[in-house]
N, C-alpha and C. Protein backbone atom coordinates (compact mmCIF):
# COMPACT_ATOMS: atom_id res chain seq x y z
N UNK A 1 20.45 -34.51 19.51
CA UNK A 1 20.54 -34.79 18.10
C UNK A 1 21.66 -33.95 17.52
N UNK A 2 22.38 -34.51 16.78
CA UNK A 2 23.64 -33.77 16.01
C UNK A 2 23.19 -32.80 15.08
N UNK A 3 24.45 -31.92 14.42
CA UNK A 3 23.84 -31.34 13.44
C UNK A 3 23.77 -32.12 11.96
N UNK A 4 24.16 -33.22 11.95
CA UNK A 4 23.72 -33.93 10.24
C UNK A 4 22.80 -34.51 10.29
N UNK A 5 22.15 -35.15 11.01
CA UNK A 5 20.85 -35.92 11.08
C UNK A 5 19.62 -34.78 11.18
N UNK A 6 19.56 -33.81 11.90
CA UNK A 6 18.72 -32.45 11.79
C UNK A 6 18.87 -31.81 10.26
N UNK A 7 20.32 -31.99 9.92
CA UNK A 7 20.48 -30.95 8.56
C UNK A 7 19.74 -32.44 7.58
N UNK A 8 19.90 -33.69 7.51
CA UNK A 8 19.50 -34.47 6.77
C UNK A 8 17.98 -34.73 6.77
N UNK A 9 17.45 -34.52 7.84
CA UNK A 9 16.15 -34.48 8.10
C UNK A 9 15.51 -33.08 7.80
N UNK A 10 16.14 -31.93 7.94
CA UNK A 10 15.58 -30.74 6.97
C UNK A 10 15.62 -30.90 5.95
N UNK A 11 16.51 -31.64 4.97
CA UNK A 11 17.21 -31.72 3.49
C UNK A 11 16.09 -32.43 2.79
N UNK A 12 15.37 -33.71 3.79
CA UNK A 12 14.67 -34.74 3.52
C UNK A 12 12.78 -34.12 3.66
N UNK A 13 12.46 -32.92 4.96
CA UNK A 13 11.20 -32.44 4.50
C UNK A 13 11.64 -30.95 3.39
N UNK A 14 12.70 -30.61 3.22
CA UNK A 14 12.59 -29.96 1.82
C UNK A 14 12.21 -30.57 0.72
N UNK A 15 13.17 -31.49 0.61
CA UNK A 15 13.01 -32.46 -1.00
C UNK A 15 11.64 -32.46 -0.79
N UNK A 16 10.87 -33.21 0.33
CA UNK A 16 9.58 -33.46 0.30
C UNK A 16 8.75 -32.87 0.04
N UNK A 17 8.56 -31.80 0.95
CA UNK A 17 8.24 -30.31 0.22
C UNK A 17 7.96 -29.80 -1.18
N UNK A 18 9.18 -29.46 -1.66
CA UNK A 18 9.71 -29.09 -2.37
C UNK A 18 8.87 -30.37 -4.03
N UNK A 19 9.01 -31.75 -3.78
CA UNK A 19 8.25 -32.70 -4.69
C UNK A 19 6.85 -32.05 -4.77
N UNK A 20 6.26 -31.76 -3.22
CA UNK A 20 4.69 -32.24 -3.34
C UNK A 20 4.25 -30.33 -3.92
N UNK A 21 5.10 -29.79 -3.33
CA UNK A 21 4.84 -28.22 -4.71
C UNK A 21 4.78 -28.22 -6.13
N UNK A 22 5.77 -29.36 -6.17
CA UNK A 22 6.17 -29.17 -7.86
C UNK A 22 5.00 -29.91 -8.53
N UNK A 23 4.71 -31.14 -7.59
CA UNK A 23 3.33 -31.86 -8.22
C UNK A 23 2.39 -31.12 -7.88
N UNK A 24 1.98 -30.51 -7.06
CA UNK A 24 0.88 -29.32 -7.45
C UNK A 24 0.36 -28.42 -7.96
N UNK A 25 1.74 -27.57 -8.47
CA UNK A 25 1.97 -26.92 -9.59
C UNK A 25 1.85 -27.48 -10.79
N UNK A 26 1.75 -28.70 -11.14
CA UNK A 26 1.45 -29.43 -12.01
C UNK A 26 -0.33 -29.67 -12.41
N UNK A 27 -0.68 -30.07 -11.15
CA UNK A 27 -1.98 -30.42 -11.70
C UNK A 27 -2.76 -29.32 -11.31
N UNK A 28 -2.54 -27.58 -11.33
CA UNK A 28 -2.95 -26.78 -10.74
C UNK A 28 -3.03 -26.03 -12.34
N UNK A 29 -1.33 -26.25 -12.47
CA UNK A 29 -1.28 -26.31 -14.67
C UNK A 29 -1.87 -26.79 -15.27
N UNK A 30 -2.20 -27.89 -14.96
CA UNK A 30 -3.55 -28.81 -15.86
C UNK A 30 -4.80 -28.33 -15.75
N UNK A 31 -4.94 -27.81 -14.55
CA UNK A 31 -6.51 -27.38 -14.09
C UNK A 31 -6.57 -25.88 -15.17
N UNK A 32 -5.48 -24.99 -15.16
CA UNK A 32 -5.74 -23.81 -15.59
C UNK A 32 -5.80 -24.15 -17.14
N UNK A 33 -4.47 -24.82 -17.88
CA UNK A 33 -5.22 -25.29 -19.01
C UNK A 33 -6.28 -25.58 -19.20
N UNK A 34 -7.01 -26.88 -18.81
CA UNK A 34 -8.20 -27.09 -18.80
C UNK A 34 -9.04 -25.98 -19.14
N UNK A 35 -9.66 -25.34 -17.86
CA UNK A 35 -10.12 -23.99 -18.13
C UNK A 35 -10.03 -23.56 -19.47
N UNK A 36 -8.53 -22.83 -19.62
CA UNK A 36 -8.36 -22.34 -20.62
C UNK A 36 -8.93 -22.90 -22.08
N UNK A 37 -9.42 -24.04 -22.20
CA UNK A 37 -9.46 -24.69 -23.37
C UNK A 37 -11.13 -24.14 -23.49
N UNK A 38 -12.13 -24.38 -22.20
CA UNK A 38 -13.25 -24.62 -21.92
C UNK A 38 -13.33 -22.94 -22.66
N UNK A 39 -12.77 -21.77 -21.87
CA UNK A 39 -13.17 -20.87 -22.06
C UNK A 39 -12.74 -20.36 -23.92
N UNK A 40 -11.46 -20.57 -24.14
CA UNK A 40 -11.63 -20.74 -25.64
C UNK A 40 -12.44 -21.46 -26.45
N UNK A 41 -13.48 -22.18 -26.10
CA UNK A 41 -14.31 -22.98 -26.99
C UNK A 41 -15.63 -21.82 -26.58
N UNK A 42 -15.88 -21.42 -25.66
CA UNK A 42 -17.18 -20.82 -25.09
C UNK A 42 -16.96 -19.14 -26.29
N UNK A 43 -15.40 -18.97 -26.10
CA UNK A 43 -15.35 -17.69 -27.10
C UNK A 43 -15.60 -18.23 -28.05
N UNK A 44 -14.87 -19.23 -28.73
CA UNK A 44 -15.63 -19.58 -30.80
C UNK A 44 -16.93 -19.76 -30.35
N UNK A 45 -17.80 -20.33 -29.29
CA UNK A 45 -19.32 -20.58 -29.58
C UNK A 45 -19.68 -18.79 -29.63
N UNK A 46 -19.17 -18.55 -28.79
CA UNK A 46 -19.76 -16.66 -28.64
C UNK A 46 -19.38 -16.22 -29.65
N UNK A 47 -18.60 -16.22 -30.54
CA UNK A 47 -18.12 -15.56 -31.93
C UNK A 47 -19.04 -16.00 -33.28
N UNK A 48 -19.54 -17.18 -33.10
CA UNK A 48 -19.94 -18.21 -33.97
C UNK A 48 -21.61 -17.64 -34.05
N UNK A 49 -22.11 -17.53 -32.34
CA UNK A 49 -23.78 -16.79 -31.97
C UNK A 49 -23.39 -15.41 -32.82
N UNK A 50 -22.67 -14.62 -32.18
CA UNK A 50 -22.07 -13.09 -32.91
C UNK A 50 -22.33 -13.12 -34.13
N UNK A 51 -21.58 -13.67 -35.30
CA UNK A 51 -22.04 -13.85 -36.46
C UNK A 51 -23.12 -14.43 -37.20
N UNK A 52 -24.20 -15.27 -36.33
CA UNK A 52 -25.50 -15.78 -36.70
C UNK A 52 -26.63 -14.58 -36.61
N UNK A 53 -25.77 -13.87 -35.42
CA UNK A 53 -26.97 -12.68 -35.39
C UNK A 53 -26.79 -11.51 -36.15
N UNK A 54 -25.13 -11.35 -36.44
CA UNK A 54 -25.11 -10.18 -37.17
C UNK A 54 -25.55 -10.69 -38.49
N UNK A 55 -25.62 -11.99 -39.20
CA UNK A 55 -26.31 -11.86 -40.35
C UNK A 55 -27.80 -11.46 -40.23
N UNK A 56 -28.29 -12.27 -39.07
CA UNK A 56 -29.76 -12.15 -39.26
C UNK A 56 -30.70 -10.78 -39.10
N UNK A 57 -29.34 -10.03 -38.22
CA UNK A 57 -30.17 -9.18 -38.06
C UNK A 57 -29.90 -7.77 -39.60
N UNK A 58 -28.71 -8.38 -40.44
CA UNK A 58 -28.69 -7.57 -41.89
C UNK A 58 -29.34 -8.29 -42.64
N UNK A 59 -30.07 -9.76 -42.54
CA UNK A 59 -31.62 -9.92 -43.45
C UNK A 59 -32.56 -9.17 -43.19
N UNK A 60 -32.92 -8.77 -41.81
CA UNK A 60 -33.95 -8.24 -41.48
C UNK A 60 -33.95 -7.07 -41.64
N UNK A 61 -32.54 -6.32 -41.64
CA UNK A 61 -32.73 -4.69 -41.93
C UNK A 61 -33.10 -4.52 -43.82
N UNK A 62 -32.70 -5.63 -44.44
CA UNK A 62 -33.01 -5.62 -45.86
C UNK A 62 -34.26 -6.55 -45.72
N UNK A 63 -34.68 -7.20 -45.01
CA UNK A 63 -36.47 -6.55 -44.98
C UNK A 63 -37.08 -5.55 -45.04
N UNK A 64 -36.71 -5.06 -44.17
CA UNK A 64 -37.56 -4.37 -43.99
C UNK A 64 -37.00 -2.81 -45.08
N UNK A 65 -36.28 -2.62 -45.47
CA UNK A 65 -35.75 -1.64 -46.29
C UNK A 65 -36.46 -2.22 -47.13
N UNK A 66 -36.70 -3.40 -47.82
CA UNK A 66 -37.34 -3.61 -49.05
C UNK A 66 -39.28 -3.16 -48.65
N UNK A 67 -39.25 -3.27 -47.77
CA UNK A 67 -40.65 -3.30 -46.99
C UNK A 67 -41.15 -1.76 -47.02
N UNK A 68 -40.42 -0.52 -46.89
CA UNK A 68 -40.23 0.16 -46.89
C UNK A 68 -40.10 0.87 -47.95
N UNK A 69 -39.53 0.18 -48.88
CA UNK A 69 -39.57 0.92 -50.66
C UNK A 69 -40.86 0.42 -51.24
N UNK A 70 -41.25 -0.87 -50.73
CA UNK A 70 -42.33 -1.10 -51.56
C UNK A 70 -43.72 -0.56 -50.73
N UNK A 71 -43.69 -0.03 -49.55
CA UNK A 71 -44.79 0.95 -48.82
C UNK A 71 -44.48 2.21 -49.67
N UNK A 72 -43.49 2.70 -49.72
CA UNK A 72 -43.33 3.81 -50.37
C UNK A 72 -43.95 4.02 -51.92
N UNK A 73 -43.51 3.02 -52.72
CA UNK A 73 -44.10 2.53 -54.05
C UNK A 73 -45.33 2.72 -53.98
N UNK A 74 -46.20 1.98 -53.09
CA UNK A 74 -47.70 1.68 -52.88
C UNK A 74 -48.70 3.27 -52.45
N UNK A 75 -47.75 3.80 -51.71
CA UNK A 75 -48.36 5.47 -51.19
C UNK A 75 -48.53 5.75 -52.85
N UNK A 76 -47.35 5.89 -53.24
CA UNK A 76 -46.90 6.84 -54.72
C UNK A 76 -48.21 6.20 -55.64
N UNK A 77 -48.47 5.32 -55.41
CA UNK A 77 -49.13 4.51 -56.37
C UNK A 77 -50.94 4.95 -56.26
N UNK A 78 -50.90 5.38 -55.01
CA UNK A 78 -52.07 5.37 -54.35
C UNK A 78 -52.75 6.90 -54.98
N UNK A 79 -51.36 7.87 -54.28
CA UNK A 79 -51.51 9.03 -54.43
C UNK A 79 -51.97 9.72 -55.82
N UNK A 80 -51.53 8.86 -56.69
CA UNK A 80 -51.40 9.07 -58.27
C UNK A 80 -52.89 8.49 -58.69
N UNK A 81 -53.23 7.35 -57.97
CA UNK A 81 -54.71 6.78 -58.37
C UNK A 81 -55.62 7.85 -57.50
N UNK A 82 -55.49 8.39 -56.79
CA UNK A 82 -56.64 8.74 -55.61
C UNK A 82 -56.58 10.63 -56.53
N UNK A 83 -55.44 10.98 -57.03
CA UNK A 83 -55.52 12.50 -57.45
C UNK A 83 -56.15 12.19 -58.77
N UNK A 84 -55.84 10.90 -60.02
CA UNK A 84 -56.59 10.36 -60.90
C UNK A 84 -58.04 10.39 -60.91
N UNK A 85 -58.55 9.84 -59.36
CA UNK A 85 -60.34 9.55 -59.30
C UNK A 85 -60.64 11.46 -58.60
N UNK A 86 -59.58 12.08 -58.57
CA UNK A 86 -60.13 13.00 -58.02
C UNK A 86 -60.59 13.72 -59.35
N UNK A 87 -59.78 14.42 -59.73
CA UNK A 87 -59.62 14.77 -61.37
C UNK A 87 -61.15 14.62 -62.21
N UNK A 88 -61.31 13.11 -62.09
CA UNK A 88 -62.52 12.29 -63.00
C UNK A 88 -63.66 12.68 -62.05
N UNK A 89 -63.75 13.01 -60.80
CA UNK A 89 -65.12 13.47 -59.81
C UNK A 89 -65.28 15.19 -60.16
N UNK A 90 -64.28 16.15 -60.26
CA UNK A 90 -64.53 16.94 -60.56
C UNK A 90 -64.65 17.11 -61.84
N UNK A 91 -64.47 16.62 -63.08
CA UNK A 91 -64.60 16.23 -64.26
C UNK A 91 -66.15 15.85 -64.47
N UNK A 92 -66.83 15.20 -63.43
CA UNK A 92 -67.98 14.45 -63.62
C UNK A 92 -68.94 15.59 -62.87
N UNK A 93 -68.88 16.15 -62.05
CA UNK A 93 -69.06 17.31 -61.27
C UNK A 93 -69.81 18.52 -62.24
N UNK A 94 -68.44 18.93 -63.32
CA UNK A 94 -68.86 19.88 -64.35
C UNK A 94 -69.92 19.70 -64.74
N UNK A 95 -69.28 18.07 -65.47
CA UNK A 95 -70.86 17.48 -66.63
C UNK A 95 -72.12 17.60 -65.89
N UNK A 96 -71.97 17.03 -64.67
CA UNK A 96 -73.34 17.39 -64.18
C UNK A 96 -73.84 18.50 -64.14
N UNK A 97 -73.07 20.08 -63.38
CA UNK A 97 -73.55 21.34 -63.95
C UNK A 97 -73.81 21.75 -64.81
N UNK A 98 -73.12 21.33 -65.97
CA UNK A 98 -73.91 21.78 -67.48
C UNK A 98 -74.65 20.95 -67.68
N UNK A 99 -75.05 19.69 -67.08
CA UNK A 99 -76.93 18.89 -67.68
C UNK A 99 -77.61 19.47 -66.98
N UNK A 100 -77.29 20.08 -65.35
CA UNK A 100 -78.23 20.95 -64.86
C UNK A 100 -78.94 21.67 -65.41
N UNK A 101 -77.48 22.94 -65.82
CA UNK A 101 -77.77 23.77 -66.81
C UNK A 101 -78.96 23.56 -68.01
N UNK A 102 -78.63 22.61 -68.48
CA UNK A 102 -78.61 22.63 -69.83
C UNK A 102 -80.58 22.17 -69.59
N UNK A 103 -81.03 21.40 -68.48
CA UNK A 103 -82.10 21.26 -67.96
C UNK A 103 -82.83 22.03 -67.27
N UNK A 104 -82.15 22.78 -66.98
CA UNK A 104 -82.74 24.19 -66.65
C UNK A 104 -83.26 24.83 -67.97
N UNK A 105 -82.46 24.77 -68.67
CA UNK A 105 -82.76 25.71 -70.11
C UNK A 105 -84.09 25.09 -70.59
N UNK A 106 -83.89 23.40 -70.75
CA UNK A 106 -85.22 22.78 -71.73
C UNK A 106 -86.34 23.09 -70.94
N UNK A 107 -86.65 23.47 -68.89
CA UNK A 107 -87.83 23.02 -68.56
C UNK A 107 -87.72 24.78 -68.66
N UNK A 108 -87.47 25.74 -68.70
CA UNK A 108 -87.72 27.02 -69.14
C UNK A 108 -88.28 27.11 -70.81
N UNK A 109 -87.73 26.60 -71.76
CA UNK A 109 -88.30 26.62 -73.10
C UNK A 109 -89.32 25.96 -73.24
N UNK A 110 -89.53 24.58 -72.08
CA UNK A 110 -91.09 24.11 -72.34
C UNK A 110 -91.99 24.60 -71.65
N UNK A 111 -91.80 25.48 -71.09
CA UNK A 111 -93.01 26.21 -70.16
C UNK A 111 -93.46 26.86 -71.15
């Protein structure tokens, strides 16, 4: 075999070559686009969850902060009624020692 028919027949599996790379590189580009699109949509869905939870979870911390002032309210409320009935028991306490008293005195004067 000569050398132009060898050099034309190398020339001919280059080109060939050389086509079926370039078309692979092609749909190898398409494939990675692809991807790329899939995984940019999966980030806005993940960004999109991200922000559903960071609201929900600042309703719930202002739950419960409100939950929290109004337990607090309710102690205060409690504390103030419960030192109130205390007050009125030792108040009622006295009165009773002086009707003691004071019954002590009448069943001594009626003897």
């Amino acid at each position: 075999m000569s050398r132009q028919p060898r050099a034309a027949a190398r020339r001919a599996l280059v080109g060939e070559a050389t086509s079926i790379a370039s078309s692979r590189s092609r749909e190898l580009t398409a494939v990675v686009l692809e991807e790329r699109e899939v995984l940019l949509e999966r980030t806005r869905l993940l960004e999109r969850i991200h922000e559903a939870l960071t609201q929900k979870v600042s309703t719930q911390q202002g739950v419960i902060e409100r939950m929290e002032r109004e337990a607090e309210a309710a102690m205060a409320t409690w504390h103030t009624e419960y030192d109130e009935l205390e007050d009125e028991l030792i108040e009622a306490q006295e009165r009773v020692t002086v009707l003691e008293g004071e019954l002590a005195g009448e069943r001594a004067r009626v003897r």
